[in-house]
Protein backbone atom coordinates (compact mmCIF):
# COMPACT_ATOMS: atom_id res chain seq x y z
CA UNK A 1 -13.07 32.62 27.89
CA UNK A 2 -13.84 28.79 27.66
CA UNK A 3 -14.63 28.70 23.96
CA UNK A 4 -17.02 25.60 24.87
CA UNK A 5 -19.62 28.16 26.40
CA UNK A 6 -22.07 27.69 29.16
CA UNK A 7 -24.44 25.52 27.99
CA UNK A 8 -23.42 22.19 29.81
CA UNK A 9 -21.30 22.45 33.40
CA UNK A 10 -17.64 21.38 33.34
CA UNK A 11 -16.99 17.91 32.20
CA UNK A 12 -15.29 15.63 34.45
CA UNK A 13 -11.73 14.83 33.72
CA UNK A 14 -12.51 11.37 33.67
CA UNK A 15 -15.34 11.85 30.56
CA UNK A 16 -12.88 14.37 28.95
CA UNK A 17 -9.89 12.23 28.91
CA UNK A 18 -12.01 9.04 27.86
CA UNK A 19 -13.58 11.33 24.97
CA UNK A 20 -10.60 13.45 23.74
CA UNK A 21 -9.04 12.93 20.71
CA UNK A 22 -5.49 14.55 21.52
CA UNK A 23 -3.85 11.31 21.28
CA UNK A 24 -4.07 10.75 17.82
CA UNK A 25 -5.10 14.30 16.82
CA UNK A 26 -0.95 15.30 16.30
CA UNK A 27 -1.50 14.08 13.00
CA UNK A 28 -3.66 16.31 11.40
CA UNK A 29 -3.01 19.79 13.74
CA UNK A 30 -0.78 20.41 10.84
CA UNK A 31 -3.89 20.44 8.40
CA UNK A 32 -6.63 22.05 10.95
CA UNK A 33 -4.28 25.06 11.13
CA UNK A 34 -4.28 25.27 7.11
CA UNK A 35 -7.93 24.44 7.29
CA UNK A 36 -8.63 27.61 9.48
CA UNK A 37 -6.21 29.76 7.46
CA UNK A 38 -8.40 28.92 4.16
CA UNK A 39 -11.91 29.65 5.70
CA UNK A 40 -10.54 32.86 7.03
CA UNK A 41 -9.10 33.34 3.44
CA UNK A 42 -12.83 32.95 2.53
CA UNK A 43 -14.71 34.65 5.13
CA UNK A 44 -12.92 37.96 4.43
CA UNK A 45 -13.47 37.74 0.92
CA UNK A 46 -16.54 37.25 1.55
CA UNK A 47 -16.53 40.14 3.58
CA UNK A 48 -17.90 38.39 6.47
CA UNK A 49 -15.00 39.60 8.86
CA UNK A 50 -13.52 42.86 8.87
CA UNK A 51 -9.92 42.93 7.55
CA UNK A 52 -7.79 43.82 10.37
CA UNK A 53 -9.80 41.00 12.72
CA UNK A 54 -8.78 38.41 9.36
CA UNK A 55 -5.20 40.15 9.73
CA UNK A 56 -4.99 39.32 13.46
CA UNK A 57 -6.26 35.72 12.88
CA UNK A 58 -4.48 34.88 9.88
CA UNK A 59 -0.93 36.43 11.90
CA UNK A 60 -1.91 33.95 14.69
CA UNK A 61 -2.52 31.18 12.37
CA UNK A 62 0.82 31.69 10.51
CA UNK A 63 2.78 31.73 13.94
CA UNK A 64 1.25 28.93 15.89
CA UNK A 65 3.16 25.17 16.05
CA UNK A 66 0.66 22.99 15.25
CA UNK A 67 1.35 20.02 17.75
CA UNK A 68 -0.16 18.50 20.58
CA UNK A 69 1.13 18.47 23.84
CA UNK A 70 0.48 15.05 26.26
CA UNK A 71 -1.64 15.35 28.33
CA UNK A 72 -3.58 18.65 27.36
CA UNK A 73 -7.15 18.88 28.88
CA UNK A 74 -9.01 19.48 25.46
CA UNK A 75 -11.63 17.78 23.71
CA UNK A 76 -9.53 17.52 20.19
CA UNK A 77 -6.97 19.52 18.46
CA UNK A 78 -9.50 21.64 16.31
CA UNK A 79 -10.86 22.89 20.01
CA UNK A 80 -7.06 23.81 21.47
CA UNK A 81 -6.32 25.79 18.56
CA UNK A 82 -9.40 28.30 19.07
CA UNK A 83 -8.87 28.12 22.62
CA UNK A 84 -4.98 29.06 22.13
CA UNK A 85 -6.27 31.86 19.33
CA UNK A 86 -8.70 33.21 21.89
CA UNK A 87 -6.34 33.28 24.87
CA UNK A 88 -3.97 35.20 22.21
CA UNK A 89 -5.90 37.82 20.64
CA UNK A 90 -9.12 37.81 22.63
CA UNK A 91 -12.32 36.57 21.83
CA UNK A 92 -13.69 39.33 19.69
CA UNK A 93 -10.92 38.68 17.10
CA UNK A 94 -10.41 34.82 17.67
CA UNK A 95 -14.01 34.42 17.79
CA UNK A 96 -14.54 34.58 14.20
CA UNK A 97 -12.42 31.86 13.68
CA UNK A 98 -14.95 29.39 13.52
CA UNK A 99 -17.77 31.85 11.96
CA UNK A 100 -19.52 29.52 9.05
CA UNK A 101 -17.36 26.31 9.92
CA UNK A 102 -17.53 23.27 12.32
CA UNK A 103 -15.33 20.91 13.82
CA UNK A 104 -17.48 17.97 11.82
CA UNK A 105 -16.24 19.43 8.31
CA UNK A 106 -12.80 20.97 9.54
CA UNK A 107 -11.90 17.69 11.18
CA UNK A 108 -13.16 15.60 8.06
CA UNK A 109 -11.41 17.54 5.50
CA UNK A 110 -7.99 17.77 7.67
CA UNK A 111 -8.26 13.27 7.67
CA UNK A 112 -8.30 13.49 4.03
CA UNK A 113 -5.46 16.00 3.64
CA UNK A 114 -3.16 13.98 6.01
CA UNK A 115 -4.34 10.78 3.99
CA UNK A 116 -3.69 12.26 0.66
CA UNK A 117 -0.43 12.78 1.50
CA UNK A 118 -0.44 9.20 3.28
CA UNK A 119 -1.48 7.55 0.24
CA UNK A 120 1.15 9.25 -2.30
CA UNK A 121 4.09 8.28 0.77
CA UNK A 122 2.29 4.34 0.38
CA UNK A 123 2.39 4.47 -3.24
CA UNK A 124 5.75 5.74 -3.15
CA UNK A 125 6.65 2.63 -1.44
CA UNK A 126 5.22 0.27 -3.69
CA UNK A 127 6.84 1.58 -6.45
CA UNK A 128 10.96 1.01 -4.72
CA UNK A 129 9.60 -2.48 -3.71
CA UNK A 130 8.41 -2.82 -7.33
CA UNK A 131 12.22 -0.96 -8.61
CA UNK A 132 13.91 -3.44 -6.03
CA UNK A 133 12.05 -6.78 -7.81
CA UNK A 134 13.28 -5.37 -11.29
CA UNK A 135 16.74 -4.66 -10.56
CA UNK A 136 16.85 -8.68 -9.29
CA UNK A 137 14.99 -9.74 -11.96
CA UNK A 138 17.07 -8.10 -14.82
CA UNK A 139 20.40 -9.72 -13.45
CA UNK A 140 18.34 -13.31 -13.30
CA UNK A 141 16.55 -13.29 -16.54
CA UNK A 142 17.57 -16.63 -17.64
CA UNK A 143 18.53 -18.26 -13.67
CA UNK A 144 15.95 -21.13 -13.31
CA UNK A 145 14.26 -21.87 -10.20
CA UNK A 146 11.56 -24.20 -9.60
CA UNK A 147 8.48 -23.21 -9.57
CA UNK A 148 5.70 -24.03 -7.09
CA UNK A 149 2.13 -25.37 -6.39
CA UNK A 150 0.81 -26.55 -3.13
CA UNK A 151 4.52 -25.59 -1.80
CA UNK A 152 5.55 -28.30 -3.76
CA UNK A 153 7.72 -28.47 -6.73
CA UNK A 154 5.76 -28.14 -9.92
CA UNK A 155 7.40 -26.47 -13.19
CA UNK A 156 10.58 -24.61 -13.44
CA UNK A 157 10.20 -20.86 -14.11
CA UNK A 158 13.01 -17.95 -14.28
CA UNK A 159 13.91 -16.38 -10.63
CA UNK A 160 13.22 -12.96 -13.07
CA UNK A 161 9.01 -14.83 -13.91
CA UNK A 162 8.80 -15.70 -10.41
CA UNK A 163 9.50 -12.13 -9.36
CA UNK A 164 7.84 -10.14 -12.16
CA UNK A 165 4.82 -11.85 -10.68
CA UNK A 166 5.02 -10.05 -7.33
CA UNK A 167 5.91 -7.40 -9.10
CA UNK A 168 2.55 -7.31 -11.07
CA UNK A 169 0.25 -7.87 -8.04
CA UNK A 170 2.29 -4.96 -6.72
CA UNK A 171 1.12 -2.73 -9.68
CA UNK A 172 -2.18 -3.27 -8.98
CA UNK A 173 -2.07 -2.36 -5.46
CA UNK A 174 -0.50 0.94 -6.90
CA UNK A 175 -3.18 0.93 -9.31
CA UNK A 176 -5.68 0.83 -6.39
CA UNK A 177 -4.04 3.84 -4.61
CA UNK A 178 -3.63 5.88 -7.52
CA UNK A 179 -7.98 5.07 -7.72
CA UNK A 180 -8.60 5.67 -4.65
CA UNK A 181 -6.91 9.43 -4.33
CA UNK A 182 -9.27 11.35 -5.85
CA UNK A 183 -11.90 10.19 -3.98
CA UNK A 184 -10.44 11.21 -0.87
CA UNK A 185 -9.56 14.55 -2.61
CA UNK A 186 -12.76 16.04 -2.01
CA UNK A 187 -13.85 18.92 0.09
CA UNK A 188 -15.96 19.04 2.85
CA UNK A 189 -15.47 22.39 3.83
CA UNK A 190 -18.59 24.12 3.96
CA UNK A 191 -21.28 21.68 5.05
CA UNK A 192 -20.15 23.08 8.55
CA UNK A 193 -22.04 20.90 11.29
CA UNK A 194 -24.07 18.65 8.69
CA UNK A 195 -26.64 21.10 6.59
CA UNK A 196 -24.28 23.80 5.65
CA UNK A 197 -24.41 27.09 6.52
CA UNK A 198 -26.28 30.45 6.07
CA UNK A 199 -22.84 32.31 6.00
CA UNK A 200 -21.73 32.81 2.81
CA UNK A 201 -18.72 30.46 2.62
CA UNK A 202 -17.06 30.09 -1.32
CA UNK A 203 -16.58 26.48 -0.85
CA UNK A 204 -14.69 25.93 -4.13
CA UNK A 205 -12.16 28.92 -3.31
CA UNK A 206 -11.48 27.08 0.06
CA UNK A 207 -11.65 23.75 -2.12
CA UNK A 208 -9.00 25.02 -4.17
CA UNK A 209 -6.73 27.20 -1.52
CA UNK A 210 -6.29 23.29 0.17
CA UNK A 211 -5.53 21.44 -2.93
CA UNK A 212 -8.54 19.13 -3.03
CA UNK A 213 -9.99 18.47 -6.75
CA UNK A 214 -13.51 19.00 -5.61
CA UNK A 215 -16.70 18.80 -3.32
CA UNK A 216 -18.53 16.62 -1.18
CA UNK A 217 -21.55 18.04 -2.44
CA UNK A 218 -23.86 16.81 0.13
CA UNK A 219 -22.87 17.88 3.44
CA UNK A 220 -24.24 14.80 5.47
CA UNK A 221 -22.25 13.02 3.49
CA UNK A 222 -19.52 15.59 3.73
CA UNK A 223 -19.39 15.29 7.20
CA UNK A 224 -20.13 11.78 8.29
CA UNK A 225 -19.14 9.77 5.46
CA UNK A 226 -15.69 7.85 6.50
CA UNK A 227 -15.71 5.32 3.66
CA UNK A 228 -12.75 6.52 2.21
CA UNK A 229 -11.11 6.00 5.23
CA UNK A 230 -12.20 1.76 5.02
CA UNK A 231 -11.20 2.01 1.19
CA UNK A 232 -7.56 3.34 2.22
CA UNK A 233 -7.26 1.18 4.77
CA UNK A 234 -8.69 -1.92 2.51
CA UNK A 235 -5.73 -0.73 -0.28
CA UNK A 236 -3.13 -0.68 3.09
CA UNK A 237 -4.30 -4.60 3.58
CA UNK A 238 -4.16 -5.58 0.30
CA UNK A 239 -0.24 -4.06 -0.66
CA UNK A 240 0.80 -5.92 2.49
CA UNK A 241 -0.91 -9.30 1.76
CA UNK A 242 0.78 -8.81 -1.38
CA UNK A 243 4.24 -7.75 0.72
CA UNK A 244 3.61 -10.93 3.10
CA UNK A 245 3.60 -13.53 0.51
CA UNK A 246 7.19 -12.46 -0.63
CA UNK A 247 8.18 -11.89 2.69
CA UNK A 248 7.36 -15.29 3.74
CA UNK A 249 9.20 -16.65 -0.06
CA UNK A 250 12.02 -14.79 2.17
CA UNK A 251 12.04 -16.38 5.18
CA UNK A 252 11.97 -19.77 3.62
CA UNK A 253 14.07 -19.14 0.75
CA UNK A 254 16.52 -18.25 3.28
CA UNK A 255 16.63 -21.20 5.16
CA UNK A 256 18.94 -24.48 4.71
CA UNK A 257 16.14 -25.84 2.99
CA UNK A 258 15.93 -23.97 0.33
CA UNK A 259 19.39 -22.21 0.34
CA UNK A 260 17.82 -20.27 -2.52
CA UNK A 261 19.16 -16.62 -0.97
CA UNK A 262 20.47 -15.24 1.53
CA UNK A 263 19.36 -11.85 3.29
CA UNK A 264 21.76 -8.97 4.02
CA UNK A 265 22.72 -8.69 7.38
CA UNK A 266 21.56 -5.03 7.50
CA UNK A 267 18.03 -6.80 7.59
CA UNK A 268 18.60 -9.66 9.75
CA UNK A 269 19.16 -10.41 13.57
CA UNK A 270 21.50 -13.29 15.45
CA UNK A 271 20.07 -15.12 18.64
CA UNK A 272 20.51 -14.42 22.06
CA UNK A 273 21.82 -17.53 22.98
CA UNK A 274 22.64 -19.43 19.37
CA UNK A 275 25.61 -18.14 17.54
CA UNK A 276 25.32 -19.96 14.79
CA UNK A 277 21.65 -18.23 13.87
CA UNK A 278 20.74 -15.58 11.21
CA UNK A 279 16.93 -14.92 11.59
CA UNK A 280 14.76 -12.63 9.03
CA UNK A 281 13.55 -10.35 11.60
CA UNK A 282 12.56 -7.50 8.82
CA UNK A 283 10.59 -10.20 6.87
CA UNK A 284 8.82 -11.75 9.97
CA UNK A 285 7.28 -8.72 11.16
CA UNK A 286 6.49 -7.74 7.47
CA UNK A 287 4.49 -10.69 7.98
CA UNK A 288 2.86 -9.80 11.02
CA UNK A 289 2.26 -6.68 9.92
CA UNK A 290 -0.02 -7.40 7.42
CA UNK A 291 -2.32 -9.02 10.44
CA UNK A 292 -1.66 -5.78 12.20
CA UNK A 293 -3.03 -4.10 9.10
CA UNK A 294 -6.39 -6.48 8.38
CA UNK A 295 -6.84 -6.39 12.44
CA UNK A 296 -7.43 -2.15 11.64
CA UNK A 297 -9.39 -3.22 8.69
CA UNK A 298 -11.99 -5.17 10.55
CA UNK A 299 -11.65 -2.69 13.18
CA UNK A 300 -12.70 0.51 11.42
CA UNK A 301 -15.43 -1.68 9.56
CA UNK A 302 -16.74 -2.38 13.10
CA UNK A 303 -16.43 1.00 13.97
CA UNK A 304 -18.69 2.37 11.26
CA UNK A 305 -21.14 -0.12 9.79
CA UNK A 306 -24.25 1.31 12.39
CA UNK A 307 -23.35 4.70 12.95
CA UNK A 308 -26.55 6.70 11.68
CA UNK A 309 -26.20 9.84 9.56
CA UNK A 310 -24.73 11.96 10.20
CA UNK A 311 -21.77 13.16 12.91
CA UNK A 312 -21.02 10.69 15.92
CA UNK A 313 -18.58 10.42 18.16
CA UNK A 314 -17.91 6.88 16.95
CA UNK A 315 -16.09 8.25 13.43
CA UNK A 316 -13.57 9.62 15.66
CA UNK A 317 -12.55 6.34 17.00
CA UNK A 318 -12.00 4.51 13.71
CA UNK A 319 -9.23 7.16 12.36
CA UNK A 320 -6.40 6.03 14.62
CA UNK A 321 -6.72 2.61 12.91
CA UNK A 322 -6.34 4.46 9.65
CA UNK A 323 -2.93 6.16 10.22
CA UNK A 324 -1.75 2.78 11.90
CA UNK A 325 -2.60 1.02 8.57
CA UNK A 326 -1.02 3.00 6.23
CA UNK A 327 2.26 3.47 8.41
CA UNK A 328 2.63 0.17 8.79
CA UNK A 329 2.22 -0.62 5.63
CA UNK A 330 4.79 2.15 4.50
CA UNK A 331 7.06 1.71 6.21
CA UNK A 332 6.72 -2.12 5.83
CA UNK A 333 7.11 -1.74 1.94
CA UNK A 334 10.24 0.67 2.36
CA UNK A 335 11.84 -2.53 4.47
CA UNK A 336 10.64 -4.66 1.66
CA UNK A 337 12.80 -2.68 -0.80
CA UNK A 338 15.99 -2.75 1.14
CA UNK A 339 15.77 -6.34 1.92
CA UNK A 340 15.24 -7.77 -1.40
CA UNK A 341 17.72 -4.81 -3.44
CA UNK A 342 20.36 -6.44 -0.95
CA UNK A 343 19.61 -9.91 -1.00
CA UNK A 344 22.30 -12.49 -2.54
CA UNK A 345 20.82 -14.69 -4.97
CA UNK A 346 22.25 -18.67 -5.17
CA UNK A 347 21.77 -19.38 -8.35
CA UNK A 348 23.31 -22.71 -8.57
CA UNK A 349 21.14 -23.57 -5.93
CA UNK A 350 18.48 -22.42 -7.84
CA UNK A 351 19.24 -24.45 -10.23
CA UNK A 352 19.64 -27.55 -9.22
CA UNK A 353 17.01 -27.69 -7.37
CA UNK A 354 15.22 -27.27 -10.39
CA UNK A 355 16.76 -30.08 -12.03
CA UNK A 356 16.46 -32.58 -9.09
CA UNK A 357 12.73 -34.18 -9.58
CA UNK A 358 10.38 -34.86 -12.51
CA UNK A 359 9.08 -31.02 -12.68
CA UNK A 360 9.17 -31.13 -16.23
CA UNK A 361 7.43 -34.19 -17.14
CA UNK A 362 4.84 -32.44 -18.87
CA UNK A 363 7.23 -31.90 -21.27
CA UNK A 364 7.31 -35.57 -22.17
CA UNK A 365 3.22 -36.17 -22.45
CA UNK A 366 3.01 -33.02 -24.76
CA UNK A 367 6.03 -34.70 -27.25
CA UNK A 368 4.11 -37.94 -27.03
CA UNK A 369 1.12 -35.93 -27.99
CA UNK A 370 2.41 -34.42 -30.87
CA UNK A 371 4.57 -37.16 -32.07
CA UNK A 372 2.20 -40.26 -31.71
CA UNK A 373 -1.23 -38.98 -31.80
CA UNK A 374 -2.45 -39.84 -28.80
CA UNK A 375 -4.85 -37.68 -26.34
CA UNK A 376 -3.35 -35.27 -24.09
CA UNK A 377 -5.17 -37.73 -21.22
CA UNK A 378 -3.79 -40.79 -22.60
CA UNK A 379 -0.11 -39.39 -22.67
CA UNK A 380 -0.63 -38.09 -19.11
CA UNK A 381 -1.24 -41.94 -17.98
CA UNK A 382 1.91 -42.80 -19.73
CA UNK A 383 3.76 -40.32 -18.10
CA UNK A 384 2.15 -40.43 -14.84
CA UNK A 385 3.45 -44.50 -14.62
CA UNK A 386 6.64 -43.83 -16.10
CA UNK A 387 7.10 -41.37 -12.94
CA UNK A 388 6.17 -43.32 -10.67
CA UNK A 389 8.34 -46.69 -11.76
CA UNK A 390 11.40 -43.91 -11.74
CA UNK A 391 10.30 -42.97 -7.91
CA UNK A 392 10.23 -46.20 -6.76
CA UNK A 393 13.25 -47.67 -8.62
CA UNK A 394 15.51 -44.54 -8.12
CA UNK A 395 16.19 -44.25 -11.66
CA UNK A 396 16.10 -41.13 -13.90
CA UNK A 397 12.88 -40.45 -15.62
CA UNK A 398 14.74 -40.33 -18.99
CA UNK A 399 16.83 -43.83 -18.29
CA UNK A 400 12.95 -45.09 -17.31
CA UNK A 401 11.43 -43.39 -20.35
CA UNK A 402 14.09 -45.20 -22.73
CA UNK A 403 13.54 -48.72 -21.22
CA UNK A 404 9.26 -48.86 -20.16
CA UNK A 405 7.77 -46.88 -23.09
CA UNK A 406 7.18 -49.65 -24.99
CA UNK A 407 5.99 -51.40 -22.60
CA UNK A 408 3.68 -48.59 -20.75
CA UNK A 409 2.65 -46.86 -24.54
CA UNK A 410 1.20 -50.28 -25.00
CA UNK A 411 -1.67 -50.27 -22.97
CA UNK A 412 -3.24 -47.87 -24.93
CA UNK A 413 -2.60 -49.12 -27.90
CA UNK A 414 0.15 -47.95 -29.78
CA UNK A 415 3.63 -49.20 -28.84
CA UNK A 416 6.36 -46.50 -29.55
CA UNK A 417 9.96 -45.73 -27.57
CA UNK A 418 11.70 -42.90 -26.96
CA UNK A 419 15.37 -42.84 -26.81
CA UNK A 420 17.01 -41.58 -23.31
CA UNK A 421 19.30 -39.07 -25.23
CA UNK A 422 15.82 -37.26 -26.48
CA UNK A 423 13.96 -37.31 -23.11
CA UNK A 424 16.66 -36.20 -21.26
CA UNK A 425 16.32 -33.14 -23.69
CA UNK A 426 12.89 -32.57 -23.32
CA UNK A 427 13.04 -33.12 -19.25
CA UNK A 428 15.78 -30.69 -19.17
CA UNK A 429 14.67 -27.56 -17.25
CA UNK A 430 15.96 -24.90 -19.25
CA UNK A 431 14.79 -26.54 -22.81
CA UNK A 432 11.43 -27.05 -21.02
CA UNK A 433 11.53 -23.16 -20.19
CA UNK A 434 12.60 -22.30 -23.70
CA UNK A 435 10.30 -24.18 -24.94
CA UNK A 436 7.29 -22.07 -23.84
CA UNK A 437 5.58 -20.34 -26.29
CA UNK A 438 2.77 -18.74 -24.66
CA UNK A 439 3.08 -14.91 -23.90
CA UNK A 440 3.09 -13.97 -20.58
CA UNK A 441 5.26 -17.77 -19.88
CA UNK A 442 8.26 -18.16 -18.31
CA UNK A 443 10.46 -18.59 -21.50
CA UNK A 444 13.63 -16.29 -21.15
CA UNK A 445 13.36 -14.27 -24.81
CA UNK A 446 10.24 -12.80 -23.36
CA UNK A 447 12.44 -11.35 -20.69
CA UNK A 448 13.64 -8.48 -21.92
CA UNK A 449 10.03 -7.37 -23.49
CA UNK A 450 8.65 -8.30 -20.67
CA UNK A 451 10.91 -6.50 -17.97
CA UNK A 452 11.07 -3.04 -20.44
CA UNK A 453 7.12 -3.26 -20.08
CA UNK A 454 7.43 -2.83 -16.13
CA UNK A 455 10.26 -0.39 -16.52
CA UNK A 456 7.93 1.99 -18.18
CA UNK A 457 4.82 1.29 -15.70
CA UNK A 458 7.22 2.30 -12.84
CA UNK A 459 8.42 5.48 -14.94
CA UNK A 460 4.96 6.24 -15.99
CA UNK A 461 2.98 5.46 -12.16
CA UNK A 462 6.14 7.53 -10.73
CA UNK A 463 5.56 10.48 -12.85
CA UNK A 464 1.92 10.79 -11.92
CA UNK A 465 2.67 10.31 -8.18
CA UNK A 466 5.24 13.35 -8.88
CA UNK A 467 2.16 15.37 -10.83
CA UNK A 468 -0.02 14.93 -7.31
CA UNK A 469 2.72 15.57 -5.32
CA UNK A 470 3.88 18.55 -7.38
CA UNK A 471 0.17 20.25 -7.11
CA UNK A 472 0.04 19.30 -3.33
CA UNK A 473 2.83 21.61 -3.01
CA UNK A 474 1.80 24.37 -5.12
CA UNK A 475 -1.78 24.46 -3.29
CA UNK A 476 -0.09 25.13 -0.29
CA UNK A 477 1.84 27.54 -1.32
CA UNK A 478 -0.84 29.37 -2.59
CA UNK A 479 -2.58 29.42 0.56
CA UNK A 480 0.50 30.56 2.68
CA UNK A 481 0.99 33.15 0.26
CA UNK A 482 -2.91 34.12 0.81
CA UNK A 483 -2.82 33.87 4.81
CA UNK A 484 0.49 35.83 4.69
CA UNK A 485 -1.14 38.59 2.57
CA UNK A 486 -4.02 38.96 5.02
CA UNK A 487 -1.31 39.01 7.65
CA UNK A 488 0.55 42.32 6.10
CA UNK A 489 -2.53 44.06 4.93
CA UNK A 490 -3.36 46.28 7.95
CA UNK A 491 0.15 46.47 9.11
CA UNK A 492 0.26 47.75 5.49
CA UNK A 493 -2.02 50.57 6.14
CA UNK A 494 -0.55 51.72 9.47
């Protein structure tokens, strides 16, 4: 029996294969199968379907492999299943199957439970890229690096500041994840094709038997609503904008240039034609990825913003863009953690880099501030000449300091010097970094506050990914255990 019935004629293969969902549907068969095995947990409870037709299904359910073959001539997965259940035990077993239920809320609620688990493997990943930042950053506490502005040099800063910063944007992307689960953990089982259904479903015990943490109450919105699918997507493109930007430090930090590290081999590739060359393939496409990612972003946005309430065909289009976002993003953020845990740091190079231009000059307006009274603006003037007189002569700032004070300080009335021994001091770029007193600053004592801090946001965002993982597990078992019973009960009684 063609479970489609004989309302409309046989659809060309043309219309069918431009219309099926088979493609992309391999990733949730898993979840349509545990789907069907909780509504037939329900229905028989409910005493809708006679126990030995629940046995029969339930047996079928437990034995099938949920995959999808290429090239199979069905609409989506959710229709091969029935069809295979049918062909297998006959249509007045098999038929039941979808008694009280639609595709609309079985396919909607199997998207969220392959995206739940999406989201905790995402999350997972931002926390070893944020693991892989700390374990640099705790061996580099006090290695200065300059830092930037405009991709020029501006202030120096630890290597351990500069990465506890991607680090923190990092958190908040996990942050955002951890937000966005339970709204995706909601069930739409129930609402059936968009109004519900006159059958008497217990929507919370099939809410519980699949792990979710609650309903979609209204079951329009149950069915058609596919804005947690943009939100996921929108927390995909922001981890890897965040992922990008170090990538990219990466790929220029890595070069001559900068000389600042060098990437493991495991994570680089030579050139076809140029020995010589070491090229940061993993970081490049990192980079690219995140346009991959946005591209989905736009994409499903596209997709949904006209599509009136509730079920079209169009929400079916936007979820392959979904599980492209969040795999690329995973498994971007997994390469993330390898290359930077293996990376070689050049400290020296680091350093002196640091130490090579007037980054700290700041230094010397605030001790002219505090020492001669002067406005913060005034000493800036100073400064800013005494800078440029050491550019264009080729001189030191401090050697310039020592000999043009006078001379400069005295344009805004109030001639004072400055010896070279004491502006070397204050231009040097780890005094300047000690020297900050600001919390949250680049100053090395805050280091080891600062880096326990993150340890225990790791440990503590870890422990709750483990919690949802944990109960994931346990839901599932719960329904196997269920499915399984209905299974044995009338071989039981013969």
């Amino acid at each position: 029996m063609d479970i489609r019935g004989p309302r409309l004629k046989k659809q060309s293969d043309a219309a069918l294969e431009f219309t099926s969902s088979m493609p992309s549907d391999g990733r949730i068969a898993r979840q349509v199968v545990r789907v069907n095995m909780a509504h037939m947990v329900a229905l028989v409870r409910s005493r809708e379907v006679a126990e030995e037709t629940a046995s029969a299904c339930a047996g079928f359910l437990l034995s099938v492999s949920p995959t999808t073959e290429p090239g199979a001539k069905s609409e989506d997965y959710h229709q091969q299943l029935e069809q295979e259940a049918v062909d297998s035990l006959g249509v007045g077993k098999a038929g039941f199957l979808n008694l009280g239920k639609s595709r609309n809320d079985q396919v909607a609620s199997a998207v969220r439970m392959e995206l739940r688990a999406a989201i905790l493997d995402l999350w997972e990943a931002v926390l070893d890229l944020q693991t892989s930042l700390l374990k640099v950053a705790e061996r580099h506490a006090s290695t200065i690096i300059p830092g930037y502005t405009h991709l020029q040099r501006a202030q120096p800063v630890t290597l351990a500041h500069h990465l506890l910063a991607h680090f923190d944007a990092l958190g908040r992307d996990a942050e955002r994840l951890a937000q966005l689960y339970p709204r995706v953990n909601q069930s739409p089982m129930g609402a059936a094709a968009l109004a519900g259904t006159s059958v008497p479903v217990d929507r919370d015990l099939v809410s519980g038997l699949l792990g979710f943490d609650g309903l979609v109450r209204n079951s329009m919105d149950a069915v058609s609503s596919r804005d947690f699918l943009v939100e996921a997507i929108a927390c995909a493109a922001t981890s890897m904008l965040d992922a990008s930007r170090l990538a990219e430090e990466q790929i220029l930090w890595g070069s001559k240039e900068f000389g600042f590290i060098e990437l493991d081999d495991a994570y680089s590739a030579s050139s076809s034609i140029m020995p010589q060359k070491k090229n940061a393939v993993v970081s490049e496409l990192v980079r690219a990825k995140a346009g991959t990612v946005l591209g989905s972003f736009a994409a499903a946005g596209a997709i949904l913003k006209a599509v009136p309430y509730s079920y079209n065909l169009d929400l079916q289009e936007a979820t392959p863009h979904l599980w492209r976002a969040m795999d690329d993003a995973t498994t971007s953020l997994r390469m993330l953690a390898g290359t930077v845990a293996t990376m070689s740091v050049n400290a020296d190079a680091m350093s002196a880099a640091a130490s090579e231009d007037d980054s700290t000059a700041v230094a010397l307006a605030n001790y002219i501030v505090k020492t001669h009274g002067l406005s913060f603006r005034q000493a800036h003037s100073i400064v800013g000449e005494l800078v440029r007189v050491s550019s264009e002569k080729g001189v030191p700032l401090s050697r310039i300091a020592s000999a043009q004070m006078p001379r400069v300080s005295a344009k805004f009335g109030k001639r004072f010097s400055i010896d070279e021994s004491t502006a070397r001091s204050l231009l040097d770029p780890t005094n300047f970094v000690k020297a900050i007193s600001t919390s949250g600053g680049a100053n090395p004592r805050f280091a080891a506050d600062e880096l326990a801090r993150r340890r225990k946001e790791v440990a503590s965002s870890r422990a709750k990914l483990r919690k949802l993982g944990s109960r994931l597990r346990a839901s599932e078992k719960r329904l196997l255990r269920a499915t399984s019973g209905l299974a044995r009960e009338v071989k039981t009684k013969e």
